[in-house]
C-alpha atoms as a PDB file:
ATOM      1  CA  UNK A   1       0.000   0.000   0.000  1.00  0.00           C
ATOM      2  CA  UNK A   2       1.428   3.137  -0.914  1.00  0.00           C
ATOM      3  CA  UNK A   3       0.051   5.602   1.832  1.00  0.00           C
ATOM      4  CA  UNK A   4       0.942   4.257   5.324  1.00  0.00           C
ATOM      5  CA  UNK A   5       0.386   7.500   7.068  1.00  0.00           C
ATOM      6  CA  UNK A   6      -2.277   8.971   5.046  1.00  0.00           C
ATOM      7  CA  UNK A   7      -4.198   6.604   3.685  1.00  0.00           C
ATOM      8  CA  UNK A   8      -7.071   8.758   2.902  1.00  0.00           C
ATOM      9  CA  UNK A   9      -7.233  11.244   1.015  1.00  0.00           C
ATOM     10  CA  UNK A  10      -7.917  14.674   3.272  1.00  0.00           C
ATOM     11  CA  UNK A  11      -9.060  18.328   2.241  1.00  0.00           C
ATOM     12  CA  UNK A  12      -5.823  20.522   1.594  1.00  0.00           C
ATOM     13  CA  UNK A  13      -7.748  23.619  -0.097  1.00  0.00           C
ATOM     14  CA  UNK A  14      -6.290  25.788   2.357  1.00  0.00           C
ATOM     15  CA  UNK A  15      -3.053  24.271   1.397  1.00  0.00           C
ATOM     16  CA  UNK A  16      -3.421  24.649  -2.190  1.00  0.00           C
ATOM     17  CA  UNK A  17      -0.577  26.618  -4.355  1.00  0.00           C
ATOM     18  CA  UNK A  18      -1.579  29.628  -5.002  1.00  0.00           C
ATOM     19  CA  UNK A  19      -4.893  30.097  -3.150  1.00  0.00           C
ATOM     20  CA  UNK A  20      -2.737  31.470  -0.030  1.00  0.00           C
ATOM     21  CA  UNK A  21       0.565  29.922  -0.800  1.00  0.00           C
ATOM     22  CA  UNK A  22       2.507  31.516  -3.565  1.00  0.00           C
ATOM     23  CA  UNK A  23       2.850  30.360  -7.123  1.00  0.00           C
ATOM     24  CA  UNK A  24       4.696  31.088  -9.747  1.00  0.00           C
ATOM     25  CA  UNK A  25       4.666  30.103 -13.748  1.00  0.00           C
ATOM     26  CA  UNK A  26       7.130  27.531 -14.530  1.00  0.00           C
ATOM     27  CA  UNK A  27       7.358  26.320 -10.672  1.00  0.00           C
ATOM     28  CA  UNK A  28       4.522  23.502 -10.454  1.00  0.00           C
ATOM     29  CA  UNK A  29       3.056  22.230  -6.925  1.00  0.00           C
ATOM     30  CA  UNK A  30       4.222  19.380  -5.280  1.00  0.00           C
ATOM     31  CA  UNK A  31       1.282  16.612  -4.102  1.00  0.00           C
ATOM     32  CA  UNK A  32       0.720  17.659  -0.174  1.00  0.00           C
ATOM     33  CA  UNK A  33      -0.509  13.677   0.557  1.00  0.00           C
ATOM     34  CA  UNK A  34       2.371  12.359  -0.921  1.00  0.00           C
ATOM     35  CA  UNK A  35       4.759  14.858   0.731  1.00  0.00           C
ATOM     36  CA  UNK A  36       2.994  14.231   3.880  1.00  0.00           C
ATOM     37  CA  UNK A  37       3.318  10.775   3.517  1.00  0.00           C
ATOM     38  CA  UNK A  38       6.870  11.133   2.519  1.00  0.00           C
ATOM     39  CA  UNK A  39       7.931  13.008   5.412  1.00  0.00           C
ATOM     40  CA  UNK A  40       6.083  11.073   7.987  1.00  0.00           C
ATOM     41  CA  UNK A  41       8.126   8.137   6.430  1.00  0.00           C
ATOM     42  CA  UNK A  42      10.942   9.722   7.298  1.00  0.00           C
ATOM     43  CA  UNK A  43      10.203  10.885  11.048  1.00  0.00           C
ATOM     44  CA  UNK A  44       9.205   6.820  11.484  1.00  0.00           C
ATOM     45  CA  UNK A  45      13.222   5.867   9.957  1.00  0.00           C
ATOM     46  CA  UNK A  46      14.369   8.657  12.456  1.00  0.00           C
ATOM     47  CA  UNK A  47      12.666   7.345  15.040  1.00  0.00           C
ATOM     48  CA  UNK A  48      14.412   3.330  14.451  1.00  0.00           C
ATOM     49  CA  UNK A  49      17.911   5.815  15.051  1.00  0.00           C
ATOM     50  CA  UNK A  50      16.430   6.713  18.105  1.00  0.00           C
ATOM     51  CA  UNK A  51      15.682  10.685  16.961  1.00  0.00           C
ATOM     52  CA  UNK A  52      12.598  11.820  17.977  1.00  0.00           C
ATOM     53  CA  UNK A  53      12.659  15.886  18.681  1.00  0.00           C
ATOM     54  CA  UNK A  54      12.292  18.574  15.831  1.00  0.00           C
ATOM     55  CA  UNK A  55      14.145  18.207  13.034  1.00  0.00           C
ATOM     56  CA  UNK A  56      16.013  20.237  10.391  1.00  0.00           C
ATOM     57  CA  UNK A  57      14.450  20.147   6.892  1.00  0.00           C
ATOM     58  CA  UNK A  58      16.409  20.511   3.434  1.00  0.00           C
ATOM     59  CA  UNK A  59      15.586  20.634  -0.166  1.00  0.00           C
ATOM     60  CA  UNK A  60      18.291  20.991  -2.704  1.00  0.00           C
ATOM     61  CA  UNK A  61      15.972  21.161  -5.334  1.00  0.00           C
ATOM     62  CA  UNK A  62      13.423  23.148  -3.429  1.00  0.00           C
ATOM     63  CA  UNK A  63      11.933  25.184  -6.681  1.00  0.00           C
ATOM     64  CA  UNK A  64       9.317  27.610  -4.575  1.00  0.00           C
ATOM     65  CA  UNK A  65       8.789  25.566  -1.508  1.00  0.00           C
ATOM     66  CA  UNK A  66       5.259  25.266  -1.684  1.00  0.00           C
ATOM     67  CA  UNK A  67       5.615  21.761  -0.248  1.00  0.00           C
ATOM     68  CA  UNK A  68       7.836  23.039   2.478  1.00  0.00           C
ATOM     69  CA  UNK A  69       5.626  25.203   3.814  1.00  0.00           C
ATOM     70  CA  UNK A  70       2.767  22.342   3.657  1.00  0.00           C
ATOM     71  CA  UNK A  71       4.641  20.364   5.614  1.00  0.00           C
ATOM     72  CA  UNK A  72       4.992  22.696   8.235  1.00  0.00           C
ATOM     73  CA  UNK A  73       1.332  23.494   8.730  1.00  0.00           C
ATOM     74  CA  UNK A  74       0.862  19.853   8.946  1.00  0.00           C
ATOM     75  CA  UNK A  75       3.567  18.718  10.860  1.00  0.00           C
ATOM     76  CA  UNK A  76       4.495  21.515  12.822  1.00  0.00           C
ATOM     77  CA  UNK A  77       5.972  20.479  16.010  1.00  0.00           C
ATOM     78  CA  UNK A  78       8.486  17.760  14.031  1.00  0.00           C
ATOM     79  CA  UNK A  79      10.297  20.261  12.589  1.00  0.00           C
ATOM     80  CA  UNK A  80      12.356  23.222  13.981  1.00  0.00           C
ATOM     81  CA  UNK A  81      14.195  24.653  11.171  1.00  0.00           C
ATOM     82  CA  UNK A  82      13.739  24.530   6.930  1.00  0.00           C
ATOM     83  CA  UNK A  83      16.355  25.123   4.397  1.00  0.00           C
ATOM     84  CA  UNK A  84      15.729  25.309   0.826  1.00  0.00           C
ATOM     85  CA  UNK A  85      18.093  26.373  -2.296  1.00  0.00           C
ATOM     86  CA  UNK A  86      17.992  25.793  -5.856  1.00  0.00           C
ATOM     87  CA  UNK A  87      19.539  26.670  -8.878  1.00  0.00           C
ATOM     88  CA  UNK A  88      17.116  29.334  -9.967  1.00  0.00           C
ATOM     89  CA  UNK A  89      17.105  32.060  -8.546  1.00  0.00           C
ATOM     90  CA  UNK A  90      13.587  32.583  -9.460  1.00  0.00           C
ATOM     91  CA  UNK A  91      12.549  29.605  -7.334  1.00  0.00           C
ATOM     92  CA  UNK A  92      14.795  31.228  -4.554  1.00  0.00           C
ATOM     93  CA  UNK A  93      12.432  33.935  -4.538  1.00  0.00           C
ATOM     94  CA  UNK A  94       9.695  32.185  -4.679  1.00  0.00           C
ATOM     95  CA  UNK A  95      10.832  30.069  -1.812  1.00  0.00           C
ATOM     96  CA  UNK A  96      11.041  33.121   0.329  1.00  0.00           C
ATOM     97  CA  UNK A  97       7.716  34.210   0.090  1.00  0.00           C
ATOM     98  CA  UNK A  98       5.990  30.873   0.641  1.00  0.00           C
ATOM     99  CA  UNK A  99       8.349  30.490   4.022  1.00  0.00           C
ATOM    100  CA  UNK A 100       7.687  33.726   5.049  1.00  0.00           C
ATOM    101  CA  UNK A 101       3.771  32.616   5.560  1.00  0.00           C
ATOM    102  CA  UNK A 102       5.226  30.666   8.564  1.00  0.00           C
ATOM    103  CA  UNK A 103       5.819  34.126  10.444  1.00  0.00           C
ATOM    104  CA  UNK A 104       2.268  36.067  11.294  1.00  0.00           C
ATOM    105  CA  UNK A 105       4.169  39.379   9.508  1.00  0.00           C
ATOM    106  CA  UNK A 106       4.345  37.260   6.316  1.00  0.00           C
ATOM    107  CA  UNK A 107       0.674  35.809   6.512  1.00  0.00           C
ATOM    108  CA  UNK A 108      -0.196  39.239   7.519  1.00  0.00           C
ATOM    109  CA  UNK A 109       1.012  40.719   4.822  1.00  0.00           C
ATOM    110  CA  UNK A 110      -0.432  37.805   2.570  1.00  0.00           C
ATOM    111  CA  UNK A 111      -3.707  38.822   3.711  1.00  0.00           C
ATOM    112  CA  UNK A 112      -3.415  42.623   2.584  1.00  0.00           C
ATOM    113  CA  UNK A 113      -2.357  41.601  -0.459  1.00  0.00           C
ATOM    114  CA  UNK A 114      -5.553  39.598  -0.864  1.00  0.00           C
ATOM    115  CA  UNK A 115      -7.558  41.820   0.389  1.00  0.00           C
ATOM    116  CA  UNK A 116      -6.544  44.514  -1.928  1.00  0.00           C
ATOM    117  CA  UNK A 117      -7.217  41.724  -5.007  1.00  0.00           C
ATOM    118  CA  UNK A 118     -10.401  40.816  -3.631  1.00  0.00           C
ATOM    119  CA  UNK A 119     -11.040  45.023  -3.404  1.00  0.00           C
ATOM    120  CA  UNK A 120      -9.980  45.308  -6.863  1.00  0.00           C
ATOM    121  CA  UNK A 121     -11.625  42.710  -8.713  1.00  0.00           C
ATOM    122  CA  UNK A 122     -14.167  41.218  -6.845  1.00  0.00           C
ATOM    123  CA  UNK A 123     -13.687  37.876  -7.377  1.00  0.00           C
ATOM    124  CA  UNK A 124     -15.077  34.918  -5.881  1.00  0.00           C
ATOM    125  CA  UNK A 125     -11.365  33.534  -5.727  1.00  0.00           C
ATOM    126  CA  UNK A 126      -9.944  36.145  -3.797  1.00  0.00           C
ATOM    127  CA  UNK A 127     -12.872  35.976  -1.308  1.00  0.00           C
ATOM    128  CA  UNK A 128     -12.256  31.663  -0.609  1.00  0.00           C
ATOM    129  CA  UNK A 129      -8.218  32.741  -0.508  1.00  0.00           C
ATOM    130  CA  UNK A 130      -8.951  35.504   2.088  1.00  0.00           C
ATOM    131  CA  UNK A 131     -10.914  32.566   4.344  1.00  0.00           C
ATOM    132  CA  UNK A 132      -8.118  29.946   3.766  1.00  0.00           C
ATOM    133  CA  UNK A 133      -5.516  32.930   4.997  1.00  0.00           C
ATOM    134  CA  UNK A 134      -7.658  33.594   7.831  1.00  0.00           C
ATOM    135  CA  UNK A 135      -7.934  29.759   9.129  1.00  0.00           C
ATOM    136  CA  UNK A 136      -4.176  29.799   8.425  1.00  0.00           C
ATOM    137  CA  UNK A 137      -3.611  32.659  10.508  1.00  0.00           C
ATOM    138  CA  UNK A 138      -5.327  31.088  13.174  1.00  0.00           C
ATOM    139  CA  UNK A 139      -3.609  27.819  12.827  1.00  0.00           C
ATOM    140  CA  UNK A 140      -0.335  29.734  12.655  1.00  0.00           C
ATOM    141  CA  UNK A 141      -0.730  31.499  16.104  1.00  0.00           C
ATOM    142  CA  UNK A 142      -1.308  28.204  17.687  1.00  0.00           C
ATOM    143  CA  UNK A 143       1.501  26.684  16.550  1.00  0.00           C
ATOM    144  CA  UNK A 144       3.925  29.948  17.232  1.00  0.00           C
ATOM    145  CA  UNK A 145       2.843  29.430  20.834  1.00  0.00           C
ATOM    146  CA  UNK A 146       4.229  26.473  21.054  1.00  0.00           C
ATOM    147  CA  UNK A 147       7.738  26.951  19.053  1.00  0.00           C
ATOM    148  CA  UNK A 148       9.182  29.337  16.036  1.00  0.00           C
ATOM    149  CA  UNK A 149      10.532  27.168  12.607  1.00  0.00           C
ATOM    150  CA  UNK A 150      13.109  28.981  11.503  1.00  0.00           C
ATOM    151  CA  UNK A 151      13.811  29.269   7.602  1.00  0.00           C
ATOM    152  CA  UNK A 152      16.616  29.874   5.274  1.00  0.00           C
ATOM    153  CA  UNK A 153      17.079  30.148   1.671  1.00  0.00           C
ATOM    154  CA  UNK A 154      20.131  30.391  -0.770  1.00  0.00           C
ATOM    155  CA  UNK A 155      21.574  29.741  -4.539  1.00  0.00           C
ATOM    156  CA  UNK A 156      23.453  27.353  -5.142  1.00  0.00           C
ATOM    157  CA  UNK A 157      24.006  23.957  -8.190  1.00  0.00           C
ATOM    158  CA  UNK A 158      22.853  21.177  -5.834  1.00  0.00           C
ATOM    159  CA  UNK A 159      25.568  19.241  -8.578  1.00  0.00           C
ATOM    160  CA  UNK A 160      28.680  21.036  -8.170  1.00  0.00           C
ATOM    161  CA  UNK A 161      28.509  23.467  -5.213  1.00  0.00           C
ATOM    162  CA  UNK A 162      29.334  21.543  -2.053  1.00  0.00           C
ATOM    163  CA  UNK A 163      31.290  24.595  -0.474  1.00  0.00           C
ATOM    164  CA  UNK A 164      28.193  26.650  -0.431  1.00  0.00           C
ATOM    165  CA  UNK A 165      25.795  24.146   0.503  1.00  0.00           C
ATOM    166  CA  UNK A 166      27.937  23.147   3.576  1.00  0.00           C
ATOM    167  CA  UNK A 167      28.109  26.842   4.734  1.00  0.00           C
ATOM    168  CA  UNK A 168      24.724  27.039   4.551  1.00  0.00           C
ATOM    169  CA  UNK A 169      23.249  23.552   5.575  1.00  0.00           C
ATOM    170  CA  UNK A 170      26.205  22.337   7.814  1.00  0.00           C
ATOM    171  CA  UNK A 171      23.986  18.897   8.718  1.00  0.00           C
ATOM    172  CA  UNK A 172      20.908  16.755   7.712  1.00  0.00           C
ATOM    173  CA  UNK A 173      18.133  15.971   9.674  1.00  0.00           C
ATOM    174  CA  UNK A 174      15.649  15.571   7.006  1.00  0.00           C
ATOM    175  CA  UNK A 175      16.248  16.200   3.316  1.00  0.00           C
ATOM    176  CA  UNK A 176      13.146  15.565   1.244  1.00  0.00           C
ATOM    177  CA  UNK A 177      12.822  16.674  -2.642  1.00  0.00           C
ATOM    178  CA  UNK A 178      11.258  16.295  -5.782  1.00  0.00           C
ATOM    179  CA  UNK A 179      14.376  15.521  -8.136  1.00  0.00           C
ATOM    180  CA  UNK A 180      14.477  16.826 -11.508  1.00  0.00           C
ATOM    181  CA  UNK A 181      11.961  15.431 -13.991  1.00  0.00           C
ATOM    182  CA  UNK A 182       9.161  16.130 -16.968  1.00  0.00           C
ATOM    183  CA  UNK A 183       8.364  19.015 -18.633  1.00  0.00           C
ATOM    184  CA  UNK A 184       8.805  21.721 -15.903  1.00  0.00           C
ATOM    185  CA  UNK A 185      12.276  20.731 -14.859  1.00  0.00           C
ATOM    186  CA  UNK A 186      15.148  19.086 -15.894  1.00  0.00           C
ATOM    187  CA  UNK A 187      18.909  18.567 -15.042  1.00  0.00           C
ATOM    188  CA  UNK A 188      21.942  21.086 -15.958  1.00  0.00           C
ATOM    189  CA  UNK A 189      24.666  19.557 -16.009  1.00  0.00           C
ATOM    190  CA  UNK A 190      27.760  21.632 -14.698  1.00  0.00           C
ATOM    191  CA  UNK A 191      30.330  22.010 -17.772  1.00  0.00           C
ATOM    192  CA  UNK A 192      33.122  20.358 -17.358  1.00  0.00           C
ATOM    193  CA  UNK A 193      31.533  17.757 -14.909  1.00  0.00           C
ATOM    194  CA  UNK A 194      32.107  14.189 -15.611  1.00  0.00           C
ATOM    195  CA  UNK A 195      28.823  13.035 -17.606  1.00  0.00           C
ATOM    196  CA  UNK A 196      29.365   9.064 -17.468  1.00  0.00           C
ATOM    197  CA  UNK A 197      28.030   9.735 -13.978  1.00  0.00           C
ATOM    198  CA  UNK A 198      23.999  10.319 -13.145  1.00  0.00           C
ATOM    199  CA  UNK A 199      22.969  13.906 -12.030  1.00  0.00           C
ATOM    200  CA  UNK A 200      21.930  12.199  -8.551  1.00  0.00           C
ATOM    201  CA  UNK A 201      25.275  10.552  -8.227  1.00  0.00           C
ATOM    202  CA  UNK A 202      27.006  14.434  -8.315  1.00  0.00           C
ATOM    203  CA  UNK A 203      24.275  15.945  -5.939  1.00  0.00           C
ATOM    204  CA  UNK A 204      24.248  12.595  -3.465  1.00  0.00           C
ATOM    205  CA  UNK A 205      28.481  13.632  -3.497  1.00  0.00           C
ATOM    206  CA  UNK A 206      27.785  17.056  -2.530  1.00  0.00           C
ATOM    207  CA  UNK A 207      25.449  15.936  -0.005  1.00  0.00           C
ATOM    208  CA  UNK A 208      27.374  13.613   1.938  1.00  0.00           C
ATOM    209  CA  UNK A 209      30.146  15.890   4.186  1.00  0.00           C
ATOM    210  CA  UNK A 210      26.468  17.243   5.546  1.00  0.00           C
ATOM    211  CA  UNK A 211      25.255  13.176   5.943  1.00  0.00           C
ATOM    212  CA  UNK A 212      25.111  12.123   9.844  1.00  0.00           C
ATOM    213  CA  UNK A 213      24.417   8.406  10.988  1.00  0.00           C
ATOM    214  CA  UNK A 214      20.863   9.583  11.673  1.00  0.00           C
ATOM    215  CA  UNK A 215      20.549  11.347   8.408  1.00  0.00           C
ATOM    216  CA  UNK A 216      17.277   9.993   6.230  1.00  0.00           C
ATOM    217  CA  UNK A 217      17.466  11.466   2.594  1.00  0.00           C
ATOM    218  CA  UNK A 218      13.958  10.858   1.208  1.00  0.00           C
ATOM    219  CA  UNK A 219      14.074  11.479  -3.101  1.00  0.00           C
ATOM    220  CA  UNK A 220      10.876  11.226  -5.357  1.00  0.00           C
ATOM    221  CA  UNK A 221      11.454  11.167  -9.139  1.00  0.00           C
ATOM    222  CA  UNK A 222       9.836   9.518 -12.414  1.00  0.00           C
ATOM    223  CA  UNK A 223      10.899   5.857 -12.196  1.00  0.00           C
ATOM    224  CA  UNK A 224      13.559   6.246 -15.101  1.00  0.00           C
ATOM    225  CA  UNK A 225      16.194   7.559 -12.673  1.00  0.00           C
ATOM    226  CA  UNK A 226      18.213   5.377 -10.272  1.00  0.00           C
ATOM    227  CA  UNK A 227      18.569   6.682  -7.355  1.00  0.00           C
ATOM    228  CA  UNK A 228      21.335   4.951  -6.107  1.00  0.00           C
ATOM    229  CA  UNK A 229      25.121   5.686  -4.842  1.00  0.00           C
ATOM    230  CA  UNK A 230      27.792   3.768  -3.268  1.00  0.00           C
ATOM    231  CA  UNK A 231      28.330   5.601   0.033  1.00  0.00           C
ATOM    232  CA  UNK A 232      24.790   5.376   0.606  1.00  0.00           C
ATOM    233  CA  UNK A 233      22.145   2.508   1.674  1.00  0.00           C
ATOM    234  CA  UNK A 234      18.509   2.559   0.190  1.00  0.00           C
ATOM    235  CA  UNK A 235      16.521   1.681   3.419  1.00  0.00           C
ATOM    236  CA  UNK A 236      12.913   2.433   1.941  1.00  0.00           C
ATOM    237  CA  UNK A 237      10.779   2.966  -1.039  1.00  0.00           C
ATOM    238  CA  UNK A 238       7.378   2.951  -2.506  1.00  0.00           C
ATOM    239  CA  UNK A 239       5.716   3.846  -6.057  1.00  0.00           C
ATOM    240  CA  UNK A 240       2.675   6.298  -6.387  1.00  0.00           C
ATOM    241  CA  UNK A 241       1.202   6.208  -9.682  1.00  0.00           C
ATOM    242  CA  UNK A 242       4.381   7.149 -12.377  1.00  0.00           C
ATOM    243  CA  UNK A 243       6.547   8.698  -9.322  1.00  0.00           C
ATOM    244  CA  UNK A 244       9.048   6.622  -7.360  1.00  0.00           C
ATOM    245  CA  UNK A 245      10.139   7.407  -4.008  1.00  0.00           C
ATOM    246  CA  UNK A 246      13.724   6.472  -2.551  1.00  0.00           C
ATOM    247  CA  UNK A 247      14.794   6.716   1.121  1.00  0.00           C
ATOM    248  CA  UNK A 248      19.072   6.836   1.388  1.00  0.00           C
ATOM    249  CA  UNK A 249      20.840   7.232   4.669  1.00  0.00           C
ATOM    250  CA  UNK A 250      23.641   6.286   6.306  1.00  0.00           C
ATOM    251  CA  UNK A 251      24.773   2.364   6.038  1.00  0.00           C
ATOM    252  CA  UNK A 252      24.174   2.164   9.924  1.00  0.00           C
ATOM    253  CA  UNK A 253      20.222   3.256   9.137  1.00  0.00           C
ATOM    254  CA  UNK A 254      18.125   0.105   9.283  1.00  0.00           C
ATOM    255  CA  UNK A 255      15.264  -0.350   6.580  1.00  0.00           C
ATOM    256  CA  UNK A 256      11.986   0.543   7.013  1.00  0.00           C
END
């Protein structure tokens, strides 16, 4: 069975890219089940390590982070900080705004902005979006009571830019992603990088100075690539529909 954790489906509207959440041309929307499911997969292969508190998120290949910030509306208290870079800086951008909607002076501002959409046109849209920023808001304020997430963004070639991604990252708790793939996105590979070698292969080597014994590196992607590297052991997966998903960690990490 695919979904362990969320086996049935549930109402995200209030979740949905670019209702609240920013969106962007050229920067499609993640699945919230399946990153829910994804991540709770994760926290379980943690928890086998014996690490249970809040963990640190990253995503390489974050595009805008509308998943990011899904996550941490639905699993708030797991997680204590999120990182996300990409290649574009675009997405960067992008990214900012959507993790700034974790802080009541980004939702706030979120909510003038629709407010001065819905004044302007008067559409039926803007009025649902001002009610999903409003029960936002309110789940927002619960969860600040209880503890902050912290957020960070940066550029950077998740193929060829270790330096910056370790001055940035400096460990993994948690790195979950949506590699590559389709007709939205595809791989650059760095010139001069050796090409008899996969794009995953380069980013998994730039990944591992930041790879702990706890680490659980969770990787959905069309089920063309391999997702596989020598200095890493695949401890979980599962297929959705044309997507794969691949769990690599640490060779100490036992399976799921």
């Amino acid at each position: 069975m695919p979904y362990q954790f969320v086996p049935k489906r549930q109402d995200y509207t209030d979740l949905s890219s670019g209702r609240v959440f920013y969106s962007q041309p050229g920067f499609p929307a993640f699945p919230v089940r399946l990153a829910s499911e994804m991540f709770q997969r994760c926290l379980a292969l943690r928890k086998k390590r014996g690490q249970s508190g809040p963990c640190r998120v990253y995503d390489p290949c974050s595009g805008g982070s509308y998943h990011l910030v899904a996550l941490a509306y639905l699993h708030w208290d797991a997680i204590e900080h999120i990182q996300a870079s990409d290649i574009d800086p675009a997405g960067v951008r992008l990214s900012e705004q959507n993790l700034s909607l974790l802080t009541l002076a980004g939702m706030d501002r979120r909510i003038a902005e629709l407010s001065a959409l819905r004044g302007r046109y008067g559409k039926e849209s803007h009025a649902e979006a001002l009610e999903s920023a409003s029960r936002l808001r309110a789940r927002l304020c619960d969860n600040i009571g209880r503890q902050k997430i912290s957020t960070g963004t940066f550029v950077a070639d998740g193929l060829s830019q270790s330096v910056r991604i370790r001055e940035q990252v400096h460990e993994i708790d948690i790195l979950i992603t949506d590699l590559p793939y389709g007709q939205h996105t595809s791989w650059k590979i760095p010139p001069g990088m050796n090409t008899s070698d996969t794009p995953i292969v380069h980013l998994l080597d730039q990944l591992l100075p930041l790879v702990t014994p706890t680490s659980i590196l969770a990787f959905c992607a069309d089920k063309g690539q391999k997702i596989v590297h020598p200095s890493y052991n695949r401890v979980a997966h599962f297929q959705v529909g044309k997507r794969q998903v691949v769990y690599l960690a640490a060779p100490a990490v036992t399976s799921l």
